[in-house]
PDB file of N, CA and C in Angstrom:
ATOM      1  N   UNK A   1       2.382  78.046 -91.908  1.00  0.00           N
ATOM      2  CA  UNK A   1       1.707  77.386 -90.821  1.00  0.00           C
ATOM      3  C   UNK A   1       0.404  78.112 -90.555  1.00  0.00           C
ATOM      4  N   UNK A   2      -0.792  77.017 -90.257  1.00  0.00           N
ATOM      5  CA  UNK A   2      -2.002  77.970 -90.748  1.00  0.00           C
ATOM      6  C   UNK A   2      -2.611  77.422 -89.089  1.00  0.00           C
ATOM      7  N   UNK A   3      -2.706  78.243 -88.252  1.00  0.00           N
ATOM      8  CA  UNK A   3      -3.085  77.975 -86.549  1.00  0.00           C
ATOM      9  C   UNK A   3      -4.616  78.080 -86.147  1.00  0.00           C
ATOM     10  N   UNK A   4      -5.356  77.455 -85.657  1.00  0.00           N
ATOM     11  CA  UNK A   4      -6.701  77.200 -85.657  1.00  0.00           C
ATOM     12  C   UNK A   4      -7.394  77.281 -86.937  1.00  0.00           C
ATOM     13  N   UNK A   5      -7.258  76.334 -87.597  1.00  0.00           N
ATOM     14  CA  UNK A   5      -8.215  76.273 -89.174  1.00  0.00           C
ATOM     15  C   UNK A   5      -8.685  75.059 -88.687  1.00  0.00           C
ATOM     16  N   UNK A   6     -10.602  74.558 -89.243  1.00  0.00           N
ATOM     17  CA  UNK A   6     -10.725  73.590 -89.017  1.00  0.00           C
ATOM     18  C   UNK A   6     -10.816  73.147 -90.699  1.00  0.00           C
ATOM     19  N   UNK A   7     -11.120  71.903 -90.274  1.00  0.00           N
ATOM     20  CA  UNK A   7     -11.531  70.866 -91.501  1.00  0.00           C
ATOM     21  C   UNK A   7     -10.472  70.476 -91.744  1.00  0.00           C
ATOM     22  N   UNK A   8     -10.490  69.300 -93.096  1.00  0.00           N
ATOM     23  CA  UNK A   8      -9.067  68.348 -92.795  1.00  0.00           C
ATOM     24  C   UNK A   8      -8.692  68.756 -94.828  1.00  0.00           C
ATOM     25  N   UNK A   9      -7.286  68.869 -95.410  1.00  0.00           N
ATOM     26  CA  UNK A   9      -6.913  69.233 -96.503  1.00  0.00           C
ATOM     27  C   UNK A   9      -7.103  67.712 -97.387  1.00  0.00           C
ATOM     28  N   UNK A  10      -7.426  68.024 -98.209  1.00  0.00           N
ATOM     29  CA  UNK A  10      -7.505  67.474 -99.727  1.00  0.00           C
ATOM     30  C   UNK A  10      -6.307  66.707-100.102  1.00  0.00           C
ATOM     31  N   UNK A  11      -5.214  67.295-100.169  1.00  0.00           N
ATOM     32  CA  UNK A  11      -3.397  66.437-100.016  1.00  0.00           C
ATOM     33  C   UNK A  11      -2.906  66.705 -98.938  1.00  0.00           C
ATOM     34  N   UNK A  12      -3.598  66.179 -97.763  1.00  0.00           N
ATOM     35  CA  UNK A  12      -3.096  66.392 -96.436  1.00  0.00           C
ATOM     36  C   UNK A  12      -2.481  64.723 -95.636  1.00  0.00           C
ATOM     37  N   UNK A  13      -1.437  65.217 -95.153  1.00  0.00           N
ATOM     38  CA  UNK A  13      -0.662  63.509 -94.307  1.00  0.00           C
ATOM     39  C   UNK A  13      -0.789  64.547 -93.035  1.00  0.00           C
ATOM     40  N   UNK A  14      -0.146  63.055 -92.353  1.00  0.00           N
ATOM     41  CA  UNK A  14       0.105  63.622 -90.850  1.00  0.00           C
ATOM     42  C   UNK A  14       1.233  62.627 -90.227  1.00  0.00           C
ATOM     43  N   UNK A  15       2.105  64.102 -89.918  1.00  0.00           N
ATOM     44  CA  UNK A  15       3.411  63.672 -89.249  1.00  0.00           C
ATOM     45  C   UNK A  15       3.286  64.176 -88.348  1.00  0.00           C
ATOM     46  N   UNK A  16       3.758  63.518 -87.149  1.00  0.00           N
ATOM     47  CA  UNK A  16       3.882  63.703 -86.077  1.00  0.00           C
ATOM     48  C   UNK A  16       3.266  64.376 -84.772  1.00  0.00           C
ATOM     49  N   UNK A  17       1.795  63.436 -85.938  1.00  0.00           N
ATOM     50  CA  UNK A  17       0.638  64.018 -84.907  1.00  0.00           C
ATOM     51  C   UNK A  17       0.121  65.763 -85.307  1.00  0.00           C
ATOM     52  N   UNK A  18       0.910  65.795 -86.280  1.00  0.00           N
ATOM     53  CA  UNK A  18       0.267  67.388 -86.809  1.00  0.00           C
ATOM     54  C   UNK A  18      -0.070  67.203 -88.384  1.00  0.00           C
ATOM     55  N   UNK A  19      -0.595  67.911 -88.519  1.00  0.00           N
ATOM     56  CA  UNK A  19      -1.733  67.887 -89.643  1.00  0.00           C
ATOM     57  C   UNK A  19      -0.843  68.929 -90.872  1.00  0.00           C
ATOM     58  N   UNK A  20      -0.460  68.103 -91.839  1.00  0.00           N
ATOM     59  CA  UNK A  20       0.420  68.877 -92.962  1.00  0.00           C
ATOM     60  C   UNK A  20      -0.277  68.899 -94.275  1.00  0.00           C
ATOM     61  N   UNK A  21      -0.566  70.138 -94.879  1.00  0.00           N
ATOM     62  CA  UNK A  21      -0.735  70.172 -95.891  1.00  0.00           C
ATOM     63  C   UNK A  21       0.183  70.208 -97.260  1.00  0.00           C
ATOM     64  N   UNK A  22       0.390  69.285 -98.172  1.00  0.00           N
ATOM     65  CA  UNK A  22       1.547  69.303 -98.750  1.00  0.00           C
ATOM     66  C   UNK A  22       1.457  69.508 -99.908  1.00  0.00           C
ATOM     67  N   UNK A  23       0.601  70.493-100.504  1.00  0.00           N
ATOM     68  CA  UNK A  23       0.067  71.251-101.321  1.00  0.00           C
ATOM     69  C   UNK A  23       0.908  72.816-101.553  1.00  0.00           C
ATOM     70  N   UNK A  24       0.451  73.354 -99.865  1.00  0.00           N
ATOM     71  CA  UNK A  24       0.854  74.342 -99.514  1.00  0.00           C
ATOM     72  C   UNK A  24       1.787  74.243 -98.759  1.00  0.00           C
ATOM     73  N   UNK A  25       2.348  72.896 -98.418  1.00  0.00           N
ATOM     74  CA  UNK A  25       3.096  72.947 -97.628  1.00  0.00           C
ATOM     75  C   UNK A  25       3.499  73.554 -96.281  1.00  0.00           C
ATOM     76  N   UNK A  26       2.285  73.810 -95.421  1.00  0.00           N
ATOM     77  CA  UNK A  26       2.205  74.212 -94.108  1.00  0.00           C
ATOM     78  C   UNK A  26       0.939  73.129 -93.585  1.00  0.00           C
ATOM     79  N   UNK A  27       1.452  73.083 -91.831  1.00  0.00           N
ATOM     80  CA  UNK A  27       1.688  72.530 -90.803  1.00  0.00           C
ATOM     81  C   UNK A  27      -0.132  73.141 -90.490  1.00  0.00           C
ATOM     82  N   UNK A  28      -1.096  72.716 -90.150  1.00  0.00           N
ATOM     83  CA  UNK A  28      -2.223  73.070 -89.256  1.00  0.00           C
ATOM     84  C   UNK A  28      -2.240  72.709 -88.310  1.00  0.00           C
ATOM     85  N   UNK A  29      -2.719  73.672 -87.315  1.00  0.00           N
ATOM     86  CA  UNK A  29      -3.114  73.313 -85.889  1.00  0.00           C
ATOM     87  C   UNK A  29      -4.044  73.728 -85.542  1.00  0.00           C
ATOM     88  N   UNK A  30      -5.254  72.565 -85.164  1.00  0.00           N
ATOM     89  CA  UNK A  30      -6.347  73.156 -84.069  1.00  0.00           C
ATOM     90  C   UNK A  30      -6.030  72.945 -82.972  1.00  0.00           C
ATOM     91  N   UNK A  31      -7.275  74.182 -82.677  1.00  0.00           N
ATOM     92  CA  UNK A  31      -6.797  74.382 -81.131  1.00  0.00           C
ATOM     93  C   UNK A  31      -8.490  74.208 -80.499  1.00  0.00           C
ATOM     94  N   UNK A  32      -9.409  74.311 -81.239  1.00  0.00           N
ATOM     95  CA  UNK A  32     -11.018  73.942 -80.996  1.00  0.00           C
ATOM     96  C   UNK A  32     -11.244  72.881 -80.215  1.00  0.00           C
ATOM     97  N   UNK A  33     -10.692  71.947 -80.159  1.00  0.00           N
ATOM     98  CA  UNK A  33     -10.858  70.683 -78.607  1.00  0.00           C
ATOM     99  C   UNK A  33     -10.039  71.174 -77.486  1.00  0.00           C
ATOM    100  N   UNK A  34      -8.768  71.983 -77.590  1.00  0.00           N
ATOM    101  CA  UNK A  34      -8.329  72.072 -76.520  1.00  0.00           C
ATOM    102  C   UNK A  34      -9.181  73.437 -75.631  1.00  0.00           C
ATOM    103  N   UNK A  35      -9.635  74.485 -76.900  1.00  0.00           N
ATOM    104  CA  UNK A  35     -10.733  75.409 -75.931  1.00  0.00           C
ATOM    105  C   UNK A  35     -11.693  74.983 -75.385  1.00  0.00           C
ATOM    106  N   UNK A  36     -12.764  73.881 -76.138  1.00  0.00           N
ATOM    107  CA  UNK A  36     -13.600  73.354 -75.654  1.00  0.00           C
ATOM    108  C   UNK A  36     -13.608  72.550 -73.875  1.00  0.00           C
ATOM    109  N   UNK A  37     -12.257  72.258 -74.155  1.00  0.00           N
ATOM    110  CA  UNK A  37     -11.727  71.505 -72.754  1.00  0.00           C
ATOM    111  C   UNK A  37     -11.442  72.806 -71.428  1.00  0.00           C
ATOM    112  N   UNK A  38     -10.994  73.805 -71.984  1.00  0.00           N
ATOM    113  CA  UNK A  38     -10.454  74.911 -71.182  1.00  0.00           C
ATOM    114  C   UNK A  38     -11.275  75.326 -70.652  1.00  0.00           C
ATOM    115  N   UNK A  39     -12.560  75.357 -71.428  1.00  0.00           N
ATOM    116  CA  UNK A  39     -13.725  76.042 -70.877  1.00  0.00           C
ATOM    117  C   UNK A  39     -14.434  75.341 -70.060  1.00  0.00           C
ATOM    118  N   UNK A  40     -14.611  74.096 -69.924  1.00  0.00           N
ATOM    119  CA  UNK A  40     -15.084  73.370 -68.707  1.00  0.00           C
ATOM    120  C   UNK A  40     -14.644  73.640 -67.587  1.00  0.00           C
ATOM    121  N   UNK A  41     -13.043  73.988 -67.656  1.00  0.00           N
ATOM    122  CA  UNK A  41     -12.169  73.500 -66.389  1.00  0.00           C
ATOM    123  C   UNK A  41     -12.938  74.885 -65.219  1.00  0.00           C
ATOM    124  N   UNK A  42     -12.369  74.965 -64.264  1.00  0.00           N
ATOM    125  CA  UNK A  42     -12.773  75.804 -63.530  1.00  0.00           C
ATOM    126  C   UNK A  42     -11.196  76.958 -63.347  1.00  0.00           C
ATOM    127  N   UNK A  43     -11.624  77.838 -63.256  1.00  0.00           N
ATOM    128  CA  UNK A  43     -10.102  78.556 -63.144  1.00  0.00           C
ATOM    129  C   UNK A  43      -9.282  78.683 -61.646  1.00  0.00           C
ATOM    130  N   UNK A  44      -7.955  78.072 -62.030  1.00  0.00           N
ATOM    131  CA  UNK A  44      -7.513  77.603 -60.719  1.00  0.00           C
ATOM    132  C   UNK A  44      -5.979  77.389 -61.611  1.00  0.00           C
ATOM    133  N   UNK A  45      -4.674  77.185 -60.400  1.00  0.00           N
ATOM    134  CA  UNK A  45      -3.441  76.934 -61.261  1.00  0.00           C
ATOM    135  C   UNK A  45      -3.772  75.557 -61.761  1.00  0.00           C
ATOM    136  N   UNK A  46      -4.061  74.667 -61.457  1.00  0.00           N
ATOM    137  CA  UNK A  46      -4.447  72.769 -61.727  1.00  0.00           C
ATOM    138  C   UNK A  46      -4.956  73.149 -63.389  1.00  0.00           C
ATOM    139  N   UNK A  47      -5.674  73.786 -63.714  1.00  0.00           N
ATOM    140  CA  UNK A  47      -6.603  74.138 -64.369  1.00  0.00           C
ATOM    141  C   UNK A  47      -5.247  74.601 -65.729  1.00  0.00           C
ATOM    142  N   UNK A  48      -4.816  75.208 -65.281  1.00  0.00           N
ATOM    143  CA  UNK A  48      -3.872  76.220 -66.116  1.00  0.00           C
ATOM    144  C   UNK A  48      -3.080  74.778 -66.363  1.00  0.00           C
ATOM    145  N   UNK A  49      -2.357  74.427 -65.707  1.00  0.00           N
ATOM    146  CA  UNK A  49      -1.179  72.905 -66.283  1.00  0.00           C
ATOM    147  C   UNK A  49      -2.454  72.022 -66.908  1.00  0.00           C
ATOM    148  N   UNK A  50      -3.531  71.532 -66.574  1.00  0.00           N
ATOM    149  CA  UNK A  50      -4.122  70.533 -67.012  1.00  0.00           C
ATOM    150  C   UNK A  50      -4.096  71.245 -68.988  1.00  0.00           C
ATOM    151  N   UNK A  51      -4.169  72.543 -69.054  1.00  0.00           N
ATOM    152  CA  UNK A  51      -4.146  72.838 -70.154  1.00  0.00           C
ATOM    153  C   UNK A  51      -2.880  72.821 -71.377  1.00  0.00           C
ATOM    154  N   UNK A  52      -2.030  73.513 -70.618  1.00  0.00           N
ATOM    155  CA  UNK A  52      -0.976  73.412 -71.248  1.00  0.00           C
ATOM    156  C   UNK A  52      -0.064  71.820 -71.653  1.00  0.00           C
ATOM    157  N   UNK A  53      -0.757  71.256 -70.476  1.00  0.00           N
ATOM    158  CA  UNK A  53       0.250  69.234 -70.649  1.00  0.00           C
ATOM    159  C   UNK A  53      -0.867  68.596 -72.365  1.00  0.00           C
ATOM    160  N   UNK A  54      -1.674  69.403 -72.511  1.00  0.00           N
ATOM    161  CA  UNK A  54      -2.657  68.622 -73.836  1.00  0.00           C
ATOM    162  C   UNK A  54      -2.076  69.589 -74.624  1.00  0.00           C
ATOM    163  N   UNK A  55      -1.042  70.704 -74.804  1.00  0.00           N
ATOM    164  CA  UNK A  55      -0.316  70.723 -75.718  1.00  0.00           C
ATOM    165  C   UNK A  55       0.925  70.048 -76.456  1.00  0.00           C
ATOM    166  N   UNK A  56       0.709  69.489 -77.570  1.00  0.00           N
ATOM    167  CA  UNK A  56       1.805  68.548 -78.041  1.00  0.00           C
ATOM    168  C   UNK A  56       2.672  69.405 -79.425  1.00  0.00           C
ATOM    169  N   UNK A  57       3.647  70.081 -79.172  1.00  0.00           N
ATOM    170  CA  UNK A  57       4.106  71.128 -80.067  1.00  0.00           C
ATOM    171  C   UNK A  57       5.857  70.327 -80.292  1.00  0.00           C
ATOM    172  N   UNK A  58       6.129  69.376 -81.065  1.00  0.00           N
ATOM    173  CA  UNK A  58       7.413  68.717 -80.961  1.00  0.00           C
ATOM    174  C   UNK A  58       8.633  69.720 -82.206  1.00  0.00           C
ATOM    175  N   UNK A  59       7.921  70.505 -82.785  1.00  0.00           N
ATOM    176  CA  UNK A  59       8.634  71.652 -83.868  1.00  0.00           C
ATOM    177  C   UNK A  59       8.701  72.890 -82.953  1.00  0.00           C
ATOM    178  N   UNK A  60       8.202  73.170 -81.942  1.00  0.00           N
ATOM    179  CA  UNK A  60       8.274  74.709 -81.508  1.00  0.00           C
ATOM    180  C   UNK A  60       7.879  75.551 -82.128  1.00  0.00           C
ATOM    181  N   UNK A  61       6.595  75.121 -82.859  1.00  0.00           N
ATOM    182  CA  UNK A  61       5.752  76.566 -83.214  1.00  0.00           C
ATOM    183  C   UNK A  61       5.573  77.114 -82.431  1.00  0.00           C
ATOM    184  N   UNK A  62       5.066  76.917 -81.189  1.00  0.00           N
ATOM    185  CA  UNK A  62       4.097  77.521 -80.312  1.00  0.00           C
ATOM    186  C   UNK A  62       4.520  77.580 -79.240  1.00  0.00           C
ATOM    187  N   UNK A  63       6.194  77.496 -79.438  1.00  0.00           N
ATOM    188  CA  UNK A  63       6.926  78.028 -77.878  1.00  0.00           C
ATOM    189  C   UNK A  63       6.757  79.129 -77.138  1.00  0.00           C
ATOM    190  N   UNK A  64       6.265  80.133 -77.960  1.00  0.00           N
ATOM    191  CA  UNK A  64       6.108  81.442 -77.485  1.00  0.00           C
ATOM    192  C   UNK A  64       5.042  81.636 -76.741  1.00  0.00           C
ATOM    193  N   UNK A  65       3.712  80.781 -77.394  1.00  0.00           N
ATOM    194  CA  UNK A  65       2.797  80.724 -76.449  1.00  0.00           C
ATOM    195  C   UNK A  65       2.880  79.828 -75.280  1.00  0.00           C
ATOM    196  N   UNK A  66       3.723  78.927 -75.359  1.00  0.00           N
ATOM    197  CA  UNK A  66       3.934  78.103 -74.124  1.00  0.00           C
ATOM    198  C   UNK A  66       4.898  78.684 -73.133  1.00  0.00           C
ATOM    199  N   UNK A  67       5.214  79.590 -73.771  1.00  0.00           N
ATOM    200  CA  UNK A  67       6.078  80.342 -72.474  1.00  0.00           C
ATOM    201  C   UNK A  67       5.589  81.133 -71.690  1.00  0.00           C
ATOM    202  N   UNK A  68       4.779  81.918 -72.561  1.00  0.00           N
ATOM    203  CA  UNK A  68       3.970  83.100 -71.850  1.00  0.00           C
ATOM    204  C   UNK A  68       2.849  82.227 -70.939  1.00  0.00           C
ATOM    205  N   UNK A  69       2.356  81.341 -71.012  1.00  0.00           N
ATOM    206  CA  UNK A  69       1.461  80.050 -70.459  1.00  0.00           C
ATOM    207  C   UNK A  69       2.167  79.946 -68.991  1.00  0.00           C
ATOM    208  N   UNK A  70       3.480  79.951 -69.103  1.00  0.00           N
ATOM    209  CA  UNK A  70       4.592  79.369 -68.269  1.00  0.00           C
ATOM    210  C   UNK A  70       4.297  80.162 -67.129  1.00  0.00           C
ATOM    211  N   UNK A  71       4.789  81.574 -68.038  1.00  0.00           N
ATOM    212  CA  UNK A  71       5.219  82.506 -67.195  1.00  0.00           C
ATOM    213  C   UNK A  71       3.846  83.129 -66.167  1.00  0.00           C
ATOM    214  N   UNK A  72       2.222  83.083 -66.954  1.00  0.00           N
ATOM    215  CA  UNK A  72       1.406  83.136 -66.345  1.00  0.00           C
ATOM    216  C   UNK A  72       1.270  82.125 -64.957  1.00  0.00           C
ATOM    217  N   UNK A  73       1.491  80.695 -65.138  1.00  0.00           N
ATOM    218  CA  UNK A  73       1.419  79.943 -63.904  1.00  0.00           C
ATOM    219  C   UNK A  73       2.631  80.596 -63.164  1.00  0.00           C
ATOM    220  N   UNK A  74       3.592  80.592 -63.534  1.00  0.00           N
ATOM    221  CA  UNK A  74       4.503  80.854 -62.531  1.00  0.00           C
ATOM    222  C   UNK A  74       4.191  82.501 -61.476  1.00  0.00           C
ATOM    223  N   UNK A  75       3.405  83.275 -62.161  1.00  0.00           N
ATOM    224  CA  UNK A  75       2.625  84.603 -61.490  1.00  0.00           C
ATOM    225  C   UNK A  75       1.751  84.056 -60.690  1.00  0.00           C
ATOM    226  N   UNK A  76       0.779  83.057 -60.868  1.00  0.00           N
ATOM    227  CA  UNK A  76      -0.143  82.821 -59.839  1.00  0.00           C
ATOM    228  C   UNK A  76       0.174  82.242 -58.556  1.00  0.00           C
ATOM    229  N   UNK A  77       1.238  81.330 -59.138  1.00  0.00           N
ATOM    230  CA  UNK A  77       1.782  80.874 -57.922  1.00  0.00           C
ATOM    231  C   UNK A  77       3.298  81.539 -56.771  1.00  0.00           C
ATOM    232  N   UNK A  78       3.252  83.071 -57.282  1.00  0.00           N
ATOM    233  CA  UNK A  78       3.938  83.739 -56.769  1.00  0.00           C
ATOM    234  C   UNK A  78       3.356  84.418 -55.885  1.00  0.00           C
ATOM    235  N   UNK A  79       2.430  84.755 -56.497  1.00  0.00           N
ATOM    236  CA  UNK A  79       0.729  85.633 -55.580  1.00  0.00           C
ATOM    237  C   UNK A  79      -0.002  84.765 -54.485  1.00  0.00           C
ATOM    238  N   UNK A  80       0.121  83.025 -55.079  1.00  0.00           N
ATOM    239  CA  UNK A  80      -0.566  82.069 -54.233  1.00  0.00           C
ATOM    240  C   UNK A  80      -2.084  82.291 -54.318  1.00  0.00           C
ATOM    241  N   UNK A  81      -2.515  82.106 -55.673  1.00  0.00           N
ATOM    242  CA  UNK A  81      -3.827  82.028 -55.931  1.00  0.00           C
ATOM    243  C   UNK A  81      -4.183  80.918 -56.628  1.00  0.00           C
ATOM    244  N   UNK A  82      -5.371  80.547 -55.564  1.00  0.00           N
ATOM    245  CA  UNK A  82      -5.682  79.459 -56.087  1.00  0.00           C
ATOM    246  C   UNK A  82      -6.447  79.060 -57.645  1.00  0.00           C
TER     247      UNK A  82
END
């Protein structure tokens, strides 16, 4: 699994909305539109979920980062910062 690579593969399909190379047989994921988006937002908890709901991860690569994501909102809103 090859995580922020851009450009699109040569024997590449796409299942399930993720980008497979079946050559090499791993899974790509960008993540370059969703930073681009992050960086507009203003930092705030709204800000933090508006980010994480435009993640679409249906294999659980990236549970780990969605947890720690988690666990960050769930700190801010323990502190009560906006």
């Amino acid at each position: 699994m090859l995580l922020g690579v851009e450009g699109n593969t040569l024997n590449g399909r796409k299942d399930l909305s993720l980008n497979w190379d079946i050559t090499s047989d791993a899974f790509i994921l960008h993540f370059d539109r969703l930073v681009m988006f992050a960086k507009d937002l203003p930092l705030n908890r709204r800000s933090v979920l508006r980010v994480v709901a435009k993640l679409y991860d249906p294999f659980g690569f990236i549970s780990l980062l969605l947890t720690s994501i988690k666990f960050l909102f769930q700190d801010l809103c323990e502190m009560k910062i906006n």
